[in-house]
PDB file of N, CA and C in Angstrom:
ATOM      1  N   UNK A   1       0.798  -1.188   0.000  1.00  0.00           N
ATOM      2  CA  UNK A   1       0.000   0.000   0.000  1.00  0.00           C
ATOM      3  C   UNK A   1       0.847   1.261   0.000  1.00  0.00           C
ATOM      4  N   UNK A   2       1.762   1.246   0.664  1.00  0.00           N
ATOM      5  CA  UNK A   2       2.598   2.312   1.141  1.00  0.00           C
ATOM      6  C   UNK A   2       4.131   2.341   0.326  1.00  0.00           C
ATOM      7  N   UNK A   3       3.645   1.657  -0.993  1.00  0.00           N
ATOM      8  CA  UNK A   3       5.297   1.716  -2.037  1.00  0.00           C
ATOM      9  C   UNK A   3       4.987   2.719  -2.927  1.00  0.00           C
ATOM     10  N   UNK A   4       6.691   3.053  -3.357  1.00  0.00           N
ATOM     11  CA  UNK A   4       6.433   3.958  -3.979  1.00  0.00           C
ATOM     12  C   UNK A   4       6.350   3.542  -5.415  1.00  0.00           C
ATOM     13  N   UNK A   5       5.710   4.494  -6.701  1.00  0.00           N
ATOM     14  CA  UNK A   5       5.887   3.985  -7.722  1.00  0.00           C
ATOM     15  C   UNK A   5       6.486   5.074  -8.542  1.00  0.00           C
ATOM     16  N   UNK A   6       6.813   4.181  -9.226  1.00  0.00           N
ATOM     17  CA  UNK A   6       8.006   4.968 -10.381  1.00  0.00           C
ATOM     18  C   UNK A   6       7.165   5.031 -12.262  1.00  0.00           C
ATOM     19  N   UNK A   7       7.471   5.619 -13.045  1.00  0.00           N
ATOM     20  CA  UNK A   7       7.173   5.672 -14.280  1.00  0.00           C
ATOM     21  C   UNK A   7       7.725   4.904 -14.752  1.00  0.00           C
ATOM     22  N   UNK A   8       7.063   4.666 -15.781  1.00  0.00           N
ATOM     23  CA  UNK A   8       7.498   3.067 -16.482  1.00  0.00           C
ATOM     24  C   UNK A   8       8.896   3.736 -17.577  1.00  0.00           C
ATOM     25  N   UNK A   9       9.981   2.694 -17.918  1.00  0.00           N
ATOM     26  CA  UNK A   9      11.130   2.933 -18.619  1.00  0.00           C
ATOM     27  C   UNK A   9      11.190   3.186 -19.839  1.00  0.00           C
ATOM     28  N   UNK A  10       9.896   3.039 -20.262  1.00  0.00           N
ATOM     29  CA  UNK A  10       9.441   3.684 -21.637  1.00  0.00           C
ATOM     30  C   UNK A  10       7.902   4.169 -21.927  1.00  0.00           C
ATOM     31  N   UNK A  11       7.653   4.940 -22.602  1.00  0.00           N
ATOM     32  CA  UNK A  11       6.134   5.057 -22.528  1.00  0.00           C
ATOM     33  C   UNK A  11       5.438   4.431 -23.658  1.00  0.00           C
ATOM     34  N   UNK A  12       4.380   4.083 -23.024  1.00  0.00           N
ATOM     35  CA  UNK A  12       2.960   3.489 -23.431  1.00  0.00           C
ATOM     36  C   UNK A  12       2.710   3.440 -25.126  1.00  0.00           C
ATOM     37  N   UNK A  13       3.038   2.574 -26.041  1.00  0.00           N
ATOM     38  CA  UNK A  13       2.801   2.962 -27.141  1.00  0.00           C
ATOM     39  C   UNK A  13       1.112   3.533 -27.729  1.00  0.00           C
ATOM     40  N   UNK A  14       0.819   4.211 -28.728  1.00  0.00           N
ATOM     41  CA  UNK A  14      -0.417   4.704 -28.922  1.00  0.00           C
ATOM     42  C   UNK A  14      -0.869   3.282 -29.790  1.00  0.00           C
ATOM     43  N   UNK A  15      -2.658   3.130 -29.259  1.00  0.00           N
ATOM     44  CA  UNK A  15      -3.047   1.955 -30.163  1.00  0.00           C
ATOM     45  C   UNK A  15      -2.876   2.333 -31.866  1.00  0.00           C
ATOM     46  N   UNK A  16      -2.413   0.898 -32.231  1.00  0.00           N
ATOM     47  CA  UNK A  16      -2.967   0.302 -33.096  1.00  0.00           C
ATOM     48  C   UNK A  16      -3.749   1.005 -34.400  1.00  0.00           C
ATOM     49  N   UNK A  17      -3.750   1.831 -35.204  1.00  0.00           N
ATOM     50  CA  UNK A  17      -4.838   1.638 -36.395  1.00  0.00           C
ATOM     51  C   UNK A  17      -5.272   0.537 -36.572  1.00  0.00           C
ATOM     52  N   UNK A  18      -6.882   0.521 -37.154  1.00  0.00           N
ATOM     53  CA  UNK A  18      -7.219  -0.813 -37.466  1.00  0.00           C
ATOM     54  C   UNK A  18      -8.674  -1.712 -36.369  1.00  0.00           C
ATOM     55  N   UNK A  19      -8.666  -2.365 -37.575  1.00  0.00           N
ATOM     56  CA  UNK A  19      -9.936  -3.319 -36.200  1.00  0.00           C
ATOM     57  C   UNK A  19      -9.419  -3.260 -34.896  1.00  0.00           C
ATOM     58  N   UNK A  20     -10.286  -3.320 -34.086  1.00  0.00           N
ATOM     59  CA  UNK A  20     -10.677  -3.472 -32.438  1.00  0.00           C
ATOM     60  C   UNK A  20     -10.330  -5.172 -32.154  1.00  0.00           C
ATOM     61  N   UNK A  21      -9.724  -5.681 -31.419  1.00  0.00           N
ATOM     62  CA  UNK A  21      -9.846  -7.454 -31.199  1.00  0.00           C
ATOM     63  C   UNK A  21      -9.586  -7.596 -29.951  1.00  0.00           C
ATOM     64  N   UNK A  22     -10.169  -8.349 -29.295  1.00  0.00           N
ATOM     65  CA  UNK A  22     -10.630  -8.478 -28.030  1.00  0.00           C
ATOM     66  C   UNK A  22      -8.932  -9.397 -27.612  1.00  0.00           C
ATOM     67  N   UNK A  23      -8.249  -8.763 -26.581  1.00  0.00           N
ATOM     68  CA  UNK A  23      -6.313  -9.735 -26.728  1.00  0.00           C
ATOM     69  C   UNK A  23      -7.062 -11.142 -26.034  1.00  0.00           C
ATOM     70  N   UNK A  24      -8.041 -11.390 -25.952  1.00  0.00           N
ATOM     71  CA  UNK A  24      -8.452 -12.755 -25.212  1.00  0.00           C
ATOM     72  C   UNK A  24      -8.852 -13.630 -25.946  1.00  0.00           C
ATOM     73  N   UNK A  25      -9.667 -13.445 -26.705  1.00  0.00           N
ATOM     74  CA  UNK A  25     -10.388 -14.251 -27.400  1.00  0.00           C
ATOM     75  C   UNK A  25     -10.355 -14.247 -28.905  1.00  0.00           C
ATOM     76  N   UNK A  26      -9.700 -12.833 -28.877  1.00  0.00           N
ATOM     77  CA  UNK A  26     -10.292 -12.644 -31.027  1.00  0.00           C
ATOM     78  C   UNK A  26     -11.328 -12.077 -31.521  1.00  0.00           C
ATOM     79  N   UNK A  27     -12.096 -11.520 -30.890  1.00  0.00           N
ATOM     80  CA  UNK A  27     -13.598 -11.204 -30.719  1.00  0.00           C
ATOM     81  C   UNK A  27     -13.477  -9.737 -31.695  1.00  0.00           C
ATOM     82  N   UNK A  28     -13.844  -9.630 -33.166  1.00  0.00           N
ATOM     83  CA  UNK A  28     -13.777  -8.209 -33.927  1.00  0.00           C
ATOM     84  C   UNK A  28     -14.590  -7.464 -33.551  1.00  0.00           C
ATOM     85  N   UNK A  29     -14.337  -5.849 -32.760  1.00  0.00           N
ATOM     86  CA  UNK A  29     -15.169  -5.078 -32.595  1.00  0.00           C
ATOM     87  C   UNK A  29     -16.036  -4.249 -34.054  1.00  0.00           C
ATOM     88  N   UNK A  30     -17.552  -4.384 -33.776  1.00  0.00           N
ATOM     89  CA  UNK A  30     -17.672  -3.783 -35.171  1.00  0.00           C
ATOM     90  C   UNK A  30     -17.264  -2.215 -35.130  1.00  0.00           C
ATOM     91  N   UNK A  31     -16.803  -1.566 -36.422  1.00  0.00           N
ATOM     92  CA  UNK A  31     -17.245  -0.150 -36.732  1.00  0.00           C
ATOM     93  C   UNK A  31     -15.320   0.318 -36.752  1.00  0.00           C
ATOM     94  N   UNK A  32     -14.693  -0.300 -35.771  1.00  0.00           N
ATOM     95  CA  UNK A  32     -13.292  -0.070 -35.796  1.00  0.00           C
ATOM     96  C   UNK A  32     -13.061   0.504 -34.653  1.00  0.00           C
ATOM     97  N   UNK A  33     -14.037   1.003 -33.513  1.00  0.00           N
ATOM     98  CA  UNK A  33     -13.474   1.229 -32.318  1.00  0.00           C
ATOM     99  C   UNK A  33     -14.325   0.430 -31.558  1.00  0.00           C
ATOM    100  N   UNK A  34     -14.005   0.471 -30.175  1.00  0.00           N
ATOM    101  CA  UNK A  34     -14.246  -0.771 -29.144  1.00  0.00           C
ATOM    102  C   UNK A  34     -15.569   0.084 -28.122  1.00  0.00           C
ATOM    103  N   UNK A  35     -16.166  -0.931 -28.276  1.00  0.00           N
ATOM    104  CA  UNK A  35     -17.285  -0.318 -27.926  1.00  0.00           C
ATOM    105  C   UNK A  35     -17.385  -0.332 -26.148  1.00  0.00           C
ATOM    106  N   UNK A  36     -18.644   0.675 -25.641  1.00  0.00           N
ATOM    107  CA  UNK A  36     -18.131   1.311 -24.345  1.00  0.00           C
ATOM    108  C   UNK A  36     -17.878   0.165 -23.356  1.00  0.00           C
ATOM    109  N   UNK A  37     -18.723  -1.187 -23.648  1.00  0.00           N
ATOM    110  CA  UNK A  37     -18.700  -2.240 -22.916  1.00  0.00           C
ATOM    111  C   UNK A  37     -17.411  -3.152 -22.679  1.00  0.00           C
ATOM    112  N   UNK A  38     -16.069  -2.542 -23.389  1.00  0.00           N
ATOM    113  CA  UNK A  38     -15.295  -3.349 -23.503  1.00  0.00           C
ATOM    114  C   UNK A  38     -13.945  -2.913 -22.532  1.00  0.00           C
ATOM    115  N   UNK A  39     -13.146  -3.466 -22.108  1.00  0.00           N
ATOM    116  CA  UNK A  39     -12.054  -2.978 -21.318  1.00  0.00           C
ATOM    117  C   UNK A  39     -11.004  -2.838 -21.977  1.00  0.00           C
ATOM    118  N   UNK A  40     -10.372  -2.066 -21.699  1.00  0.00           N
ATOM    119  CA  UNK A  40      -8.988  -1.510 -21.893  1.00  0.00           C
ATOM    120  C   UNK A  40      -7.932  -1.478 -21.099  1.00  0.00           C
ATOM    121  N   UNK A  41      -6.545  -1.559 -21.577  1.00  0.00           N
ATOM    122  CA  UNK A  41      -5.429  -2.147 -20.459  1.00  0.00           C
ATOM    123  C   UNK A  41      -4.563  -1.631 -21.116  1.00  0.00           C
ATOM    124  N   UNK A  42      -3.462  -1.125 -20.429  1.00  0.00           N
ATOM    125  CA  UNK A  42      -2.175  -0.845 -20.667  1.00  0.00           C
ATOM    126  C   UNK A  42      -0.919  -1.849 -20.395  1.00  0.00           C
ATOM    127  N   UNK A  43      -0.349  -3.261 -20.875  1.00  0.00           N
ATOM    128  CA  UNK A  43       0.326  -4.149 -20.237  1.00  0.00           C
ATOM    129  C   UNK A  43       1.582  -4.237 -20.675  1.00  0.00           C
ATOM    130  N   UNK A  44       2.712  -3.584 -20.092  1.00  0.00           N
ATOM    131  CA  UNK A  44       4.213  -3.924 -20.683  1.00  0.00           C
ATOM    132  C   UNK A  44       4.457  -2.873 -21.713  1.00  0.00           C
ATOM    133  N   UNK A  45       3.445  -1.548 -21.931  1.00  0.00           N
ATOM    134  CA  UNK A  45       3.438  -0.547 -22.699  1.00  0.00           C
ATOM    135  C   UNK A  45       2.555  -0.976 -23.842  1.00  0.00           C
ATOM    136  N   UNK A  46       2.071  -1.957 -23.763  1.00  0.00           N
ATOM    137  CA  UNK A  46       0.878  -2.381 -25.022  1.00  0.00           C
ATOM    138  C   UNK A  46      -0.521  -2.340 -24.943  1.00  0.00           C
ATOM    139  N   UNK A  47      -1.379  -1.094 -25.795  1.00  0.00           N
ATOM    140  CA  UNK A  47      -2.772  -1.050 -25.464  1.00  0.00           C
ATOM    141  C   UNK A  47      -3.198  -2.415 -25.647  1.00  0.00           C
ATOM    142  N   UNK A  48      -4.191  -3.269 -24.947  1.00  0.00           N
ATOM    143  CA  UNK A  48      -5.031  -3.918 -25.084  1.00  0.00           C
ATOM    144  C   UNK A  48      -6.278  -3.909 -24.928  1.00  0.00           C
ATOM    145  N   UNK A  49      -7.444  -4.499 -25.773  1.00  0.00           N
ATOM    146  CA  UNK A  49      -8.767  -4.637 -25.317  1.00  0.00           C
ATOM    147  C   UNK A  49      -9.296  -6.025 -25.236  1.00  0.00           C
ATOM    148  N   UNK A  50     -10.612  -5.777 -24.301  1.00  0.00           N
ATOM    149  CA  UNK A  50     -10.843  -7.178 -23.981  1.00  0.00           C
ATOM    150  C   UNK A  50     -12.529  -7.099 -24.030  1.00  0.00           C
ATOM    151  N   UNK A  51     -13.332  -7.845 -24.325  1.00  0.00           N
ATOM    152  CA  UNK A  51     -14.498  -8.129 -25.155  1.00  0.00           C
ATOM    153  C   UNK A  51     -15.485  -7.754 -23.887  1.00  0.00           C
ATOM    154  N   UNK A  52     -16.543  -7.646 -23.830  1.00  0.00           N
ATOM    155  CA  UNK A  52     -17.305  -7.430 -22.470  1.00  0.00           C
ATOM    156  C   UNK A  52     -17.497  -9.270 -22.102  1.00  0.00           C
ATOM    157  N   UNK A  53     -17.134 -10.283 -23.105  1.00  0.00           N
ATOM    158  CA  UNK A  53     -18.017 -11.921 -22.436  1.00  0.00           C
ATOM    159  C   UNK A  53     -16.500 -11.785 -21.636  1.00  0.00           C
ATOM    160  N   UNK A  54     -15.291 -11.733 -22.566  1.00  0.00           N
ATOM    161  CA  UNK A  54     -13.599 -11.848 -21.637  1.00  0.00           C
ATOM    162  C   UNK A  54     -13.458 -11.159 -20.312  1.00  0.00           C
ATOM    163  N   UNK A  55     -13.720  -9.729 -20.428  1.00  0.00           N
ATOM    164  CA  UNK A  55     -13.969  -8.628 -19.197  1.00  0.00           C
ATOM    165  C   UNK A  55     -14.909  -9.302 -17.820  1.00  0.00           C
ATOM    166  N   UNK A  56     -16.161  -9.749 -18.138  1.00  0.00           N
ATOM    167  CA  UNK A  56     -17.302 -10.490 -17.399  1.00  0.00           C
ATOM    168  C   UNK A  56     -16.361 -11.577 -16.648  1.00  0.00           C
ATOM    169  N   UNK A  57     -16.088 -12.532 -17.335  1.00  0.00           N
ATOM    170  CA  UNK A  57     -15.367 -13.765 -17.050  1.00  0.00           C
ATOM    171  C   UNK A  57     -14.299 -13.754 -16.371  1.00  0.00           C
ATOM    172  N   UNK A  58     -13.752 -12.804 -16.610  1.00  0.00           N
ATOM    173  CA  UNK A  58     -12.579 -12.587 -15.394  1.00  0.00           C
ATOM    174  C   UNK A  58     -12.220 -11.322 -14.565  1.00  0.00           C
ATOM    175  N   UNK A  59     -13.438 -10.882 -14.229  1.00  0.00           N
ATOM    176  CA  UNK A  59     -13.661  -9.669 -13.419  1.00  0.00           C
ATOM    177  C   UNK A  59     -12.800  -9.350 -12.247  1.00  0.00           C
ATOM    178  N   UNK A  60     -12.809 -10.659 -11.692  1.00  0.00           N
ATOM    179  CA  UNK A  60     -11.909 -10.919 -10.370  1.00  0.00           C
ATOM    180  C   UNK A  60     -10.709 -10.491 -10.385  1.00  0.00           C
ATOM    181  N   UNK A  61      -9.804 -11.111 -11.361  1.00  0.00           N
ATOM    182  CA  UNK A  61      -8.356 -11.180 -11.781  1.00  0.00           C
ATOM    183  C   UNK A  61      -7.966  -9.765 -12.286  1.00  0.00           C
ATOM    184  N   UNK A  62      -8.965  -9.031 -12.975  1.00  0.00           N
ATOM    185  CA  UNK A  62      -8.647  -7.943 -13.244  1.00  0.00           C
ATOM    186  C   UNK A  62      -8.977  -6.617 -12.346  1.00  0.00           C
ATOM    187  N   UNK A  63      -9.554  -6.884 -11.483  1.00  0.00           N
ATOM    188  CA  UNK A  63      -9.798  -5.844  -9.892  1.00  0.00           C
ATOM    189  C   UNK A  63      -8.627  -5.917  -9.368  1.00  0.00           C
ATOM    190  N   UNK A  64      -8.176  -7.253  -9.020  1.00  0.00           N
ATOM    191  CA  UNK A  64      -6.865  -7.247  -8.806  1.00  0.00           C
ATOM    192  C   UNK A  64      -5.773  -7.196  -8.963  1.00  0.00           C
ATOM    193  N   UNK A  65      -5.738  -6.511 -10.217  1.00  0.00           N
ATOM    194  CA  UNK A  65      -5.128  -6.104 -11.208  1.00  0.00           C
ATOM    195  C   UNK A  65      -4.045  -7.407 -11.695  1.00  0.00           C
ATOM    196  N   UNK A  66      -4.774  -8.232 -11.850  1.00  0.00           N
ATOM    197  CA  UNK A  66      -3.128  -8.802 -12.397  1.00  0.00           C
ATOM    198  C   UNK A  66      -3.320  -8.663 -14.154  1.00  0.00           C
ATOM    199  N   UNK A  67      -2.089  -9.233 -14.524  1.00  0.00           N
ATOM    200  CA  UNK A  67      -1.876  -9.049 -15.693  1.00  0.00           C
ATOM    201  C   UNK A  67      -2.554 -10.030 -16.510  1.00  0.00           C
ATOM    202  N   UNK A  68      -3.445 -10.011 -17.667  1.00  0.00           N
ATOM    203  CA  UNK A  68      -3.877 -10.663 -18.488  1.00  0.00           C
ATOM    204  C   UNK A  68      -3.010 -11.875 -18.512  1.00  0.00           C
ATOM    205  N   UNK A  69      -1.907 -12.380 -18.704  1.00  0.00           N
ATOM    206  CA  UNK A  69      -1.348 -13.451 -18.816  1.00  0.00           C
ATOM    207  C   UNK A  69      -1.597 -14.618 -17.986  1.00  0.00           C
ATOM    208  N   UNK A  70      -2.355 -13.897 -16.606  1.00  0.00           N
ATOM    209  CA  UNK A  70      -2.328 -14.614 -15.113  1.00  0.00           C
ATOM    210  C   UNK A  70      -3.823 -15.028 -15.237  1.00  0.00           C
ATOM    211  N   UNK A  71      -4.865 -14.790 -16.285  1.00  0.00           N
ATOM    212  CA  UNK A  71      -6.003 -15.059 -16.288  1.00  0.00           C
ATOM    213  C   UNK A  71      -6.094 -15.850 -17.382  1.00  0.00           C
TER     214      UNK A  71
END
């Protein structure tokens, strides 16, 4: 609770042009952006999104922030 944090050693690349895909499943967002139901993540400096059935399904893991890899 009480650590300190530091900025990451490089910054955050900007998403992607291009279809929307859910990093879980594959899931194509229509229209080309991700619609409001869907989550978004910043992991290792890489935007990701994740589908609202992927988001639902692992709600837990991601409150607790762990990293997509761990779910």
């Amino acid at each position: 609770m009480d650590e300190e944090t530091h900025p990451p050693d490089r910054p955050a690349e900007p998403p992607a042009a291009g279809p929307v895909v859910c990093a879980r499943c594959g899931t194509a967002a229509e229209g080309g952006t991700a619609p409001l139901t869907w989550l978004s993540s910043v992991e290792d400096g890489r935007h990701l999104h994740f589908c609202e059935t992927c988001a639902r399904l692992h709600i837990r893991a991601i409150e607790s922030r762990l990293d997509s890899l761990w779910w």
